[in-house]
Protein backbone atom coordinates (compact mmCIF):
# COMPACT_ATOMS: atom_id res chain seq x y z
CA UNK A 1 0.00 0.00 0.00
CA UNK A 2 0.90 3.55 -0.59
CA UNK A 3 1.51 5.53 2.83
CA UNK A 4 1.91 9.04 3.84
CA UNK A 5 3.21 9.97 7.36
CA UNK A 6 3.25 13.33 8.00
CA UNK A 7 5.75 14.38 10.74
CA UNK A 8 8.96 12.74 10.86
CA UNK A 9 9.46 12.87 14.61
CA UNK A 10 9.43 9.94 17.27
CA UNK A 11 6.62 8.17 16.34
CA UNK A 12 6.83 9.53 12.42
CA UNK A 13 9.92 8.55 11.87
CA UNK A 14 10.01 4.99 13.36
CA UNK A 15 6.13 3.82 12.61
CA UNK A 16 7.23 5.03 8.53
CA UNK A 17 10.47 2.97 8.19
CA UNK A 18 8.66 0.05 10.15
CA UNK A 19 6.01 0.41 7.64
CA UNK A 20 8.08 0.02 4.73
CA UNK A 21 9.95 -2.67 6.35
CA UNK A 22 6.25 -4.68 5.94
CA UNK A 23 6.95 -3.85 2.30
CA UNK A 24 4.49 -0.66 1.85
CA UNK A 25 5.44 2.29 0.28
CA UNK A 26 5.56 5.20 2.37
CA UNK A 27 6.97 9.04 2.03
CA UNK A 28 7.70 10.87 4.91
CA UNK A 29 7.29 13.97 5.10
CA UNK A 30 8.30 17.14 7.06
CA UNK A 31 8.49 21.06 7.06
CA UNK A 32 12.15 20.77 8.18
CA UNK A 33 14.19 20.73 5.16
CA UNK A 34 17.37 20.45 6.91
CA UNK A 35 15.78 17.58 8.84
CA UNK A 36 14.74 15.74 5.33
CA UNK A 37 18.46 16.95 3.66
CA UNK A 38 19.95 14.94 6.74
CA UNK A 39 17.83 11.72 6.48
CA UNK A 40 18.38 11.86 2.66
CA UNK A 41 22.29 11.37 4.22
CA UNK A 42 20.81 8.65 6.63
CA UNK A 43 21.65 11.11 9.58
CA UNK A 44 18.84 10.46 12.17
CA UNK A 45 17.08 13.32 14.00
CA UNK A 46 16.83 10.30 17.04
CA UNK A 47 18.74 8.05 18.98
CA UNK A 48 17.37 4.75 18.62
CA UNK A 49 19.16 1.83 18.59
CA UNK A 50 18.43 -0.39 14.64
CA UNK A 51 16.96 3.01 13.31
CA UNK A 52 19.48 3.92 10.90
CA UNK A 53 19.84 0.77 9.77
CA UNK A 54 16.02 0.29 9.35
CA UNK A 55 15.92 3.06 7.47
CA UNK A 56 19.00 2.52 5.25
CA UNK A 57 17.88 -1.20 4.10
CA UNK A 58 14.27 0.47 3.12
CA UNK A 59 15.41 3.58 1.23
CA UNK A 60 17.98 1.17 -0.89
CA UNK A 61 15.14 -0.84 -1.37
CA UNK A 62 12.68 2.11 -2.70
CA UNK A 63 10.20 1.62 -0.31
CA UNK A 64 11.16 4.54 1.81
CA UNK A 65 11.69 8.28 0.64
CA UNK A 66 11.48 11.76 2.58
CA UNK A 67 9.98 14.86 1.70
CA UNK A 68 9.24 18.53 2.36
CA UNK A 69 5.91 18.86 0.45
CA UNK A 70 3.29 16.66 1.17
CA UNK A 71 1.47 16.93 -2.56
CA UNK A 72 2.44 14.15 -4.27
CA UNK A 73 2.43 11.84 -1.13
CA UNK A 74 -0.80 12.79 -0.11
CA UNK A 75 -2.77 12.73 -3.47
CA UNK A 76 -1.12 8.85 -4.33
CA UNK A 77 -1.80 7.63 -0.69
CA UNK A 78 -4.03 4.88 0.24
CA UNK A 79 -3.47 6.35 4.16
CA UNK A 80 -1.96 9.89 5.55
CA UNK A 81 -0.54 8.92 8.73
CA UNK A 82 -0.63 12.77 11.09
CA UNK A 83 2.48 11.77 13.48
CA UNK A 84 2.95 15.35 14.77
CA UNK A 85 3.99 16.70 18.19
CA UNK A 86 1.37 17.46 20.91
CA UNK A 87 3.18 19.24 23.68
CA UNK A 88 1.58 20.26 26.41
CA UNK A 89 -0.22 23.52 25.90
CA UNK A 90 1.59 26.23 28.04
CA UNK A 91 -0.57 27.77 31.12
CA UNK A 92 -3.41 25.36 30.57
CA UNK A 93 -1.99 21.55 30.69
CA UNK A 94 -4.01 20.68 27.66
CA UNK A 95 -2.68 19.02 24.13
CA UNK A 96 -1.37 21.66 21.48
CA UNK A 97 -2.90 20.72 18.69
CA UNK A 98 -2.57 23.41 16.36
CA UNK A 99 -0.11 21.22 14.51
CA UNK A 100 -2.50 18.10 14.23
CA UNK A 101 -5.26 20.41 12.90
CA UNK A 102 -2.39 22.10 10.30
CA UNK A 103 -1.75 18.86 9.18
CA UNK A 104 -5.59 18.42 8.44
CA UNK A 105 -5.52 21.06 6.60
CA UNK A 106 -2.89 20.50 4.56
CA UNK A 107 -4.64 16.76 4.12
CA UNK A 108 -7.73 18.20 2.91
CA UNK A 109 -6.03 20.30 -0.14
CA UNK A 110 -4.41 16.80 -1.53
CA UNK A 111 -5.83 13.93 -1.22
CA UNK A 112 -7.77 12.47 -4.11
CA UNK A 113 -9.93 9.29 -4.08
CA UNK A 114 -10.82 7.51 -1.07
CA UNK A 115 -8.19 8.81 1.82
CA UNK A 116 -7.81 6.77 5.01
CA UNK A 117 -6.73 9.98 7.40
CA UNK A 118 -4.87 8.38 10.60
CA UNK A 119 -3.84 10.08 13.52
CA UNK A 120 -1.00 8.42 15.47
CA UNK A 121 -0.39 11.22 17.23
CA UNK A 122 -1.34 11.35 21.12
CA UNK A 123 -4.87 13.54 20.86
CA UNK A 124 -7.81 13.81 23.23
CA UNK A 125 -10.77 12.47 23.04
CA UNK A 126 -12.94 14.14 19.97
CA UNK A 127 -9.87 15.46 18.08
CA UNK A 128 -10.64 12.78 15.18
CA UNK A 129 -13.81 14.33 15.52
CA UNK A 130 -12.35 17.95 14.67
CA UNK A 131 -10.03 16.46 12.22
CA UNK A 132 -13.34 15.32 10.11
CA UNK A 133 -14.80 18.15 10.59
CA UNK A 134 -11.67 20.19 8.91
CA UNK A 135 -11.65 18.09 6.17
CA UNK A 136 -15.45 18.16 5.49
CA UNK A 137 -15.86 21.73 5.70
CA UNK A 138 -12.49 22.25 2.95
CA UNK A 139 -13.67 19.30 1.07
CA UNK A 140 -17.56 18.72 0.80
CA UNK A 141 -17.85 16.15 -1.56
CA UNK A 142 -14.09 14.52 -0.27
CA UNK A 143 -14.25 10.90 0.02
CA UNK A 144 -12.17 9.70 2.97
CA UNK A 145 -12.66 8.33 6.84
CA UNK A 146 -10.55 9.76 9.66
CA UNK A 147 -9.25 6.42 12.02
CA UNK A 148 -7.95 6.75 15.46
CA UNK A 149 -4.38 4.20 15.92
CA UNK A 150 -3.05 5.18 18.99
CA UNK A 151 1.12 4.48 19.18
CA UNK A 152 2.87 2.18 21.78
CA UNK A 153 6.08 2.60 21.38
CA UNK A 154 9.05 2.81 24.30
CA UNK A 155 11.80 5.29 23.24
CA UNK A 156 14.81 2.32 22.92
CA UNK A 157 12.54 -0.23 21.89
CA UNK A 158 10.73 1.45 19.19
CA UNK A 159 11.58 -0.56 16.47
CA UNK A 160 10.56 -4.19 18.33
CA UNK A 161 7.19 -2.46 19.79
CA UNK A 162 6.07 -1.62 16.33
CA UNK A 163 7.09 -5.06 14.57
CA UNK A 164 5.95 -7.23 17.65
CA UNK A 165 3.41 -5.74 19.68
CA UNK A 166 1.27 -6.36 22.02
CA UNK A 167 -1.80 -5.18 20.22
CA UNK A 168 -2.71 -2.80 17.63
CA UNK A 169 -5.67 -0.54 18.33
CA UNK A 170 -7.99 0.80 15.60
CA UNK A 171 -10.88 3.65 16.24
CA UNK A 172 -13.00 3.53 12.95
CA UNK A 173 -16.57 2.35 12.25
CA UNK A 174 -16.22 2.62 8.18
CA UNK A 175 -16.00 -0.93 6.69
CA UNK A 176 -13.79 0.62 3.43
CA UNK A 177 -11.06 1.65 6.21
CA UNK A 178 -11.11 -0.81 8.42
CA UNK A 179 -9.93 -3.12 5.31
CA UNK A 180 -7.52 -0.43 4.52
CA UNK A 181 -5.95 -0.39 8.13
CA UNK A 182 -6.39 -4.41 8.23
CA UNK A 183 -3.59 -4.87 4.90
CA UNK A 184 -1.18 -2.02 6.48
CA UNK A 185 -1.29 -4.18 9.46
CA UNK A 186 -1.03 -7.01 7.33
CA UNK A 187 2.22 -8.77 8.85
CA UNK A 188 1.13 -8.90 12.14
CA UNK A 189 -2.44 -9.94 11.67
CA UNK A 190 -0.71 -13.01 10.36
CA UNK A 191 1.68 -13.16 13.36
CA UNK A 192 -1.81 -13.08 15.43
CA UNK A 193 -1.29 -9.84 17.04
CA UNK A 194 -4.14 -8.95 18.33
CA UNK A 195 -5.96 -6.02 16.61
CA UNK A 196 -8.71 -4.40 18.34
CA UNK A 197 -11.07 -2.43 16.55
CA UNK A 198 -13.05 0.26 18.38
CA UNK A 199 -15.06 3.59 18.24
CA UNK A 200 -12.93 6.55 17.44
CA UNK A 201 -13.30 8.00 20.79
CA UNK A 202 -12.66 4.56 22.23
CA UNK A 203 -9.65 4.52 20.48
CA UNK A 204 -8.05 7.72 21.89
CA UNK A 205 -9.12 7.15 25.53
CA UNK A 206 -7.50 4.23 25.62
CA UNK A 207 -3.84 5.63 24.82
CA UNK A 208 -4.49 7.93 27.59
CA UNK A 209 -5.73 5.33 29.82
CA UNK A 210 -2.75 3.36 29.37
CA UNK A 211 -0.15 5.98 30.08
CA UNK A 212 -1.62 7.14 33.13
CA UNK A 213 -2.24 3.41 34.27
CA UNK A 214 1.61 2.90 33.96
CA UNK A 215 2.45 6.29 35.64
CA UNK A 216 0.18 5.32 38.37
CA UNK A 217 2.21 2.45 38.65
CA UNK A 218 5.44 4.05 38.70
CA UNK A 219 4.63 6.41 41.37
CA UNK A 220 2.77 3.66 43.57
CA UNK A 221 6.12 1.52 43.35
CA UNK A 222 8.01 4.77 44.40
CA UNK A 223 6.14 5.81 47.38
CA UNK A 224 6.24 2.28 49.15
CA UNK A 225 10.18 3.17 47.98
CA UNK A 226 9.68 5.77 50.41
CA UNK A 227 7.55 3.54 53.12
CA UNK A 228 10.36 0.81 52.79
CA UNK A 229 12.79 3.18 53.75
CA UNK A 230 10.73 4.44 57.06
CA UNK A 231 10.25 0.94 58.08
CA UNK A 232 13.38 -0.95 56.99
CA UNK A 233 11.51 -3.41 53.95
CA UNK A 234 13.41 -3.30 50.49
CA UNK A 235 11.15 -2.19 47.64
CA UNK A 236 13.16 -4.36 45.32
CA UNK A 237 11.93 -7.54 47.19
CA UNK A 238 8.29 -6.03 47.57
CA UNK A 239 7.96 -4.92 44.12
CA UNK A 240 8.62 -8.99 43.43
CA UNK A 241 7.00 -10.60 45.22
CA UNK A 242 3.59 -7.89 43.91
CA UNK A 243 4.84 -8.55 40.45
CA UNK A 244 4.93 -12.44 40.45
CA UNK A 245 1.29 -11.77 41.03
CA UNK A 246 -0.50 -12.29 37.30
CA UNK A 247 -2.75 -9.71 38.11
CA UNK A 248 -0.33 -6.85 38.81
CA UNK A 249 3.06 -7.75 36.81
CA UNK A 250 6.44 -7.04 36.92
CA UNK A 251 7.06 -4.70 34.61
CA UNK A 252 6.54 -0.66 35.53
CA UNK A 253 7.50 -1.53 39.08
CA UNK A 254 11.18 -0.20 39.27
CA UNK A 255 11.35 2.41 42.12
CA UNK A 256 13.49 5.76 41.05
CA UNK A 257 13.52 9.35 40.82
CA UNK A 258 9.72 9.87 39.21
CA UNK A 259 9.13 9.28 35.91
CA UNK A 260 9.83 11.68 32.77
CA UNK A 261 9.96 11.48 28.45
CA UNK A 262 7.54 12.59 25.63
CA UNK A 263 4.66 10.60 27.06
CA UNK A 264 3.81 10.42 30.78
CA UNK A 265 4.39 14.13 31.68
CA UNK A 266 1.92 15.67 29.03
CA UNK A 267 -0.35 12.46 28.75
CA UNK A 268 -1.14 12.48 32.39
CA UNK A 269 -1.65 16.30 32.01
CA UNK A 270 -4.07 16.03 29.33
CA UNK A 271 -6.03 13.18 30.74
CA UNK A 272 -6.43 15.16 33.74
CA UNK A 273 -7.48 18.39 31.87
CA UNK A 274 -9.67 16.19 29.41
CA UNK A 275 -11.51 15.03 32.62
CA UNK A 276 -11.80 18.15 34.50
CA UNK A 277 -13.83 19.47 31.60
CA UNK A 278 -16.07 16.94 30.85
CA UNK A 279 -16.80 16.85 34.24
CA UNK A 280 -15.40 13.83 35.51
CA UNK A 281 -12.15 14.40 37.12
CA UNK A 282 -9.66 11.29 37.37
CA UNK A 283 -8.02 12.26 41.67
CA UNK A 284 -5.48 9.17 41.04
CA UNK A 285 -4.89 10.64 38.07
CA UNK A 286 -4.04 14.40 39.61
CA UNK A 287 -2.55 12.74 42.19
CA UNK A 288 -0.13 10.83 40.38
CA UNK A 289 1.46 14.12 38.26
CA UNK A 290 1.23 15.75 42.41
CA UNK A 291 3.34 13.26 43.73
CA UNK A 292 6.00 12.61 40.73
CA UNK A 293 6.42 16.19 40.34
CA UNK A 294 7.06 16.44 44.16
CA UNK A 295 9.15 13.30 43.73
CA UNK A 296 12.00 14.72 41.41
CA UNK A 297 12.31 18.43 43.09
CA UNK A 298 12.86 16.03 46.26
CA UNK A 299 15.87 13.93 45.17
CA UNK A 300 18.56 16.63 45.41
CA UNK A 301 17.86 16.15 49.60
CA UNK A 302 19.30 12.69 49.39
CA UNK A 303 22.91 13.94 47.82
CA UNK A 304 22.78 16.33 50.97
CA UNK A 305 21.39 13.65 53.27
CA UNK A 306 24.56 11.11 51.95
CA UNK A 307 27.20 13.83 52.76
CA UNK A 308 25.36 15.29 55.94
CA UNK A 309 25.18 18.63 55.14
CA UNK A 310 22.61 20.45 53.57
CA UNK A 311 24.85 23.12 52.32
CA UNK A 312 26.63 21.63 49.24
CA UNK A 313 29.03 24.87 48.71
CA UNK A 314 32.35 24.00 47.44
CA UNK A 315 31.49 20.14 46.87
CA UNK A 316 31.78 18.78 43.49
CA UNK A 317 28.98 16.27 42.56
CA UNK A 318 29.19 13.99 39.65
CA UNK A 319 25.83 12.63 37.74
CA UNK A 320 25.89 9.52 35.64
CA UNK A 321 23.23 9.69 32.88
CA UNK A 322 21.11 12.73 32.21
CA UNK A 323 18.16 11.37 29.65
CA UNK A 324 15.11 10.75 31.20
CA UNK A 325 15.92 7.03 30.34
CA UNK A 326 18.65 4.32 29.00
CA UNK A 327 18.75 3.90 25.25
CA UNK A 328 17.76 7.62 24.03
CA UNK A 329 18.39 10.63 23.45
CA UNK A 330 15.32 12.43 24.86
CA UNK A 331 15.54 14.97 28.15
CA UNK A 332 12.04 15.33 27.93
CA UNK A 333 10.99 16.37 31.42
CA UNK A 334 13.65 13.94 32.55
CA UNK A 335 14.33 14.19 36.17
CA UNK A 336 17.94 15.10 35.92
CA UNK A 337 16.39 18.29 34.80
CA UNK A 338 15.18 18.97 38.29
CA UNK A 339 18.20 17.15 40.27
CA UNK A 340 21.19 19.05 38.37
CA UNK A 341 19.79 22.67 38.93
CA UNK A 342 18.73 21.38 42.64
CA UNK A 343 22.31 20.66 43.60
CA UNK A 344 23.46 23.34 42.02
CA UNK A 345 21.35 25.60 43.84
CA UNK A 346 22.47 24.25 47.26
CA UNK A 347 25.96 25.61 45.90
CA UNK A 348 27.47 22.18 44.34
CA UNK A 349 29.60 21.97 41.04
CA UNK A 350 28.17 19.53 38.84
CA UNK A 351 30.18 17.47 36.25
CA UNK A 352 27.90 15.30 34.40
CA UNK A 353 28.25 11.97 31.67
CA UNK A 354 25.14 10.92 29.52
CA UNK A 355 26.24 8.76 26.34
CA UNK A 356 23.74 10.13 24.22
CA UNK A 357 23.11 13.34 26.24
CA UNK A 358 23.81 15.68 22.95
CA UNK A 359 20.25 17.77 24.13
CA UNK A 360 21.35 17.84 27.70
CA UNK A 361 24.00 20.24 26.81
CA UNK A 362 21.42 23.02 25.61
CA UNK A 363 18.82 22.46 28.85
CA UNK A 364 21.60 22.53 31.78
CA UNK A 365 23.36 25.00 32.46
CA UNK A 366 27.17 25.51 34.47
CA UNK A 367 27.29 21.84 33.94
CA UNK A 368 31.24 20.33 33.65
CA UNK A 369 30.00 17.85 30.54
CA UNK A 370 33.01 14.63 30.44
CA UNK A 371 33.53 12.48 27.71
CA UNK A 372 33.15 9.02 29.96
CA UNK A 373 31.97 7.60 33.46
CA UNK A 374 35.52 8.05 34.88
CA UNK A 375 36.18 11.76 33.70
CA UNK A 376 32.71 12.65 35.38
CA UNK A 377 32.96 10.49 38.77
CA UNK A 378 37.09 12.09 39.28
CA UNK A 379 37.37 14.23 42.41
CA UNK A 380 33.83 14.04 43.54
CA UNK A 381 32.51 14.43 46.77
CA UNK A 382 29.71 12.53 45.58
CA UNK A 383 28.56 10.83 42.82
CA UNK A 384 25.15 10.52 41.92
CA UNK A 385 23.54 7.82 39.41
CA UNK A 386 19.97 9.38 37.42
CA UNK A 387 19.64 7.17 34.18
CA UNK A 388 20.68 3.27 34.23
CA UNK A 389 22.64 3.22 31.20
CA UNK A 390 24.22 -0.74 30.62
CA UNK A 391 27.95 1.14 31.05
CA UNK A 392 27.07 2.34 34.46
CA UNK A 393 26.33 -1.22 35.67
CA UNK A 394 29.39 -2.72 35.05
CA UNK A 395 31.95 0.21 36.50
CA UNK A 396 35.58 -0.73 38.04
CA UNK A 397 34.33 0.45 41.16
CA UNK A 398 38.12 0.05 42.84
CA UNK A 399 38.90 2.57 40.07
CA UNK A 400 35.44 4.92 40.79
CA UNK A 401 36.55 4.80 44.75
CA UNK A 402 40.46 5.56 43.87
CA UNK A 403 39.03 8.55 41.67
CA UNK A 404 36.70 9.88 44.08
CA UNK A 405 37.59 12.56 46.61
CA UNK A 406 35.14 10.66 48.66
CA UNK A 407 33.44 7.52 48.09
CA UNK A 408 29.87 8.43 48.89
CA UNK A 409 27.21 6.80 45.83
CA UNK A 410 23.79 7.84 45.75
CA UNK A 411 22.18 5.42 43.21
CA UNK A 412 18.75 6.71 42.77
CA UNK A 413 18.12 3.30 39.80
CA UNK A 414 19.00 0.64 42.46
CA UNK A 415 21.36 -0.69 39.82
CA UNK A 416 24.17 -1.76 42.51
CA UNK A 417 24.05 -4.02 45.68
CA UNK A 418 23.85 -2.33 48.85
CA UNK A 419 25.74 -5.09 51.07
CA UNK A 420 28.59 -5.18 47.76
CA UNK A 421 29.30 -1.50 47.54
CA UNK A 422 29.38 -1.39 51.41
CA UNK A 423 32.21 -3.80 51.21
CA UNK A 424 34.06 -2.12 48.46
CA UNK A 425 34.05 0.48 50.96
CA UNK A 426 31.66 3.37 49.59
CA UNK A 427 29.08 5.20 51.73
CA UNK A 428 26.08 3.71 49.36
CA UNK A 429 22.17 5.18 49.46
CA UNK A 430 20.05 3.69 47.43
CA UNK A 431 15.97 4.00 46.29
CA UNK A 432 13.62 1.77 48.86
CA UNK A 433 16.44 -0.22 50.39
CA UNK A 434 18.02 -0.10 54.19
């Protein structure tokens, strides 16, 4: 089939190459031309790991191409993916969407013949709604169908979530597009992924629902972190033997420093926004963005708590990993972004190592940047561990403590053994654990 995918961001970029990798033809397409001159040079605008290989193998092939005008695309395509950004609006919380509803727009001037319109971007309930409406109003006699598919993708595992999922949700009552949507998913219907088809507004609930489920779960795990700590229990043993449980699961139930990226933040937000005005406001919901924004201001006490002192002037603190999670590139409100300026504040120097922490360099400021673990952990007072990268798990910690001015660790990912780090000698404080 013939694709569009408008928006060569995150999801754009990933869910397009993926698609062609099923053996569909798709252009992507984007207002950035030095964005589209740099994947012409296979020069990714992302870090994920496979990505510029994926994308390589399919432009050789001819499946894949990238543009700046969406004409051509558009007018050929059997579906117009909209895979734009939806911040979070500023002073309100709500979803942006003045560049969904551009992309509408733009839609509505090209396409010719039946048009399958699909928005994989993150919307609120009734923006498919608004998208028809767009459409209708620029194109009266336009025959098309606007389908919710709601992405699932985690940033460093994009590539795997799209090809082996664990469902693929549809919104769309019109028989034509279900059969459209049905062959694009094509590869995976024969894997027997399950594909649920819903109502539109179905459909983009339940992305919302499923973000906030997991942040919920994220900050649960993290404030029995905190109870473990009051009554000497260890949250990694607790968050077992919860998880063995079918009904709860393993997964999401990693205590840390709050959660952050391009999803939870703004979803959460919106959700809780989306609720208020229909009437029906989601309190776990609003408590859960409370209590995680709460949770990353707080995080800078436990440096101060490690060295016992609460004034941090003229002590150097190093921070290992500064993305809001292993395996991108993405500082999205990652909680480093509350941690670095909070030490600094309490008068610290900070001298930070992320190995894909290009952005970090434009969002912190006064920050020492090294070039490796060692260079950042060398004369510190303390050091202080934010994202579990695989490097940081495997350190020569007789090298870290001979670096060190003093050997004090605060590992706020629970990636190290309390009793082993203890025995190397280190002053260790973990997340959860006595």
């Amino acid at each position: 089939m013939r694709v569009a995918m408008i928006g060569t961001g995150y999801v754009g970029l990933v869910s397009g190459a993926c698609f062609a990798d099923f053996g569909h033809t798709v252009c992507c397409i984007d207002k950035d031309a030095g964005k589209i001159a740099r994947l012409h040079d296979n020069i990714m605008p992302i870090y994920e790991p496979g990505l510029d290989d994926l994308v390589a193998r399919n432009v050789k092939a001819g499946r894949l191409s990238f543009a700046t005008e969406a004409n051509d695309a558009v007018r050929n395509a059997d579906a117009v993916f909209i895979a734009v950004g939806t911040p979070s609006r500023r002073g309100d919380g709500h979803a942006d969407l003045s560049y969904v509803y551009a992309a509408a727009e733009e839609i509505a001037g090209q396409m010719d013949g039946f048009t399958v319109i699909v928005t994989k971007s993150t919307v609120p309930v009734g923006t498919g709604d608004e998208i028809e409406r767009i459409i209708r109003e620029k194109r009266p006699d336009a025959d098309f169908a606007v389908v919710s598919n709601p992405e699932f993708l985690r940033e460093g595992a994009a590539i795997d979530d799209f090809k082996r999922p664990d469902r693929v949700v549809v919104g769309t009552d019109n028989d034509k597009a279900k059969e459209v949507m049905q062959e694009l998913y094509r590869p995976l219907f024969l894997n027997e992924t399950p594909i649920v088809f819903t109502g539109r507004r179905t459909s983009e609930l339940i992305k919302y629902a499923a973000n906030a489920f997991l942040a919920l779960k994220i900050t649960f795990i993290n404030e029995i972190a905190d109870l473990c700590e009051a009554v000497g229990a260890d949250v990694q043993q607790v968050a077992k033997g919860i998880g063995l449980d079918n009904r709860i699961g393993s997964k999401f139930l990693n205590a840390g420093p709050g959660y952050g990226g391009s999803c939870f933040p703004k979803d959460t937000l919106a959700l809780v926004r989306t609720a208020s005005d229909a009437g029906s406001p989601i309190e776990l919901v609003e408590a859960t963005v409370r209590v995680n924004d709460r949770r990353k201001k707080a995080m800078a006490s436990r440096v101060t708590k490690a060295l016992g002192a609460q004034d941090l002037t003229g002590k150097t603190i190093g921070v290992l990993g500064l993305t809001f999670k292993p395996n991108t590139d993405d500082m999205r409100d990652a909680p480093s972004l509350d941690i670095v300026p909070a030490l600094q504040a309490l008068g610290a120097t900070v001298q930070a190592y992320d190995p894909e922490g290009h952005e970090a360099r434009q969002m912190l400021r006064d920050v020492d940047f090294k070039d490796g673990p060692y260079d950042a952990v060398e004369g510190a007072d303390a050091v202080v561990i934010i994202t579990e990268w695989d490097e940081f798990r495997a350190l020569d910690l007789d090298r870290v403590k001979l670096l060190m001015h003093a050997p004090v660790v605060v590992d706020l990912r629970n990636i190290y053994r309390p009793d082993e780090m203890r025995r190397r000698g280190f002053e260790y404080s973990s997340i959860g654990r006595s």
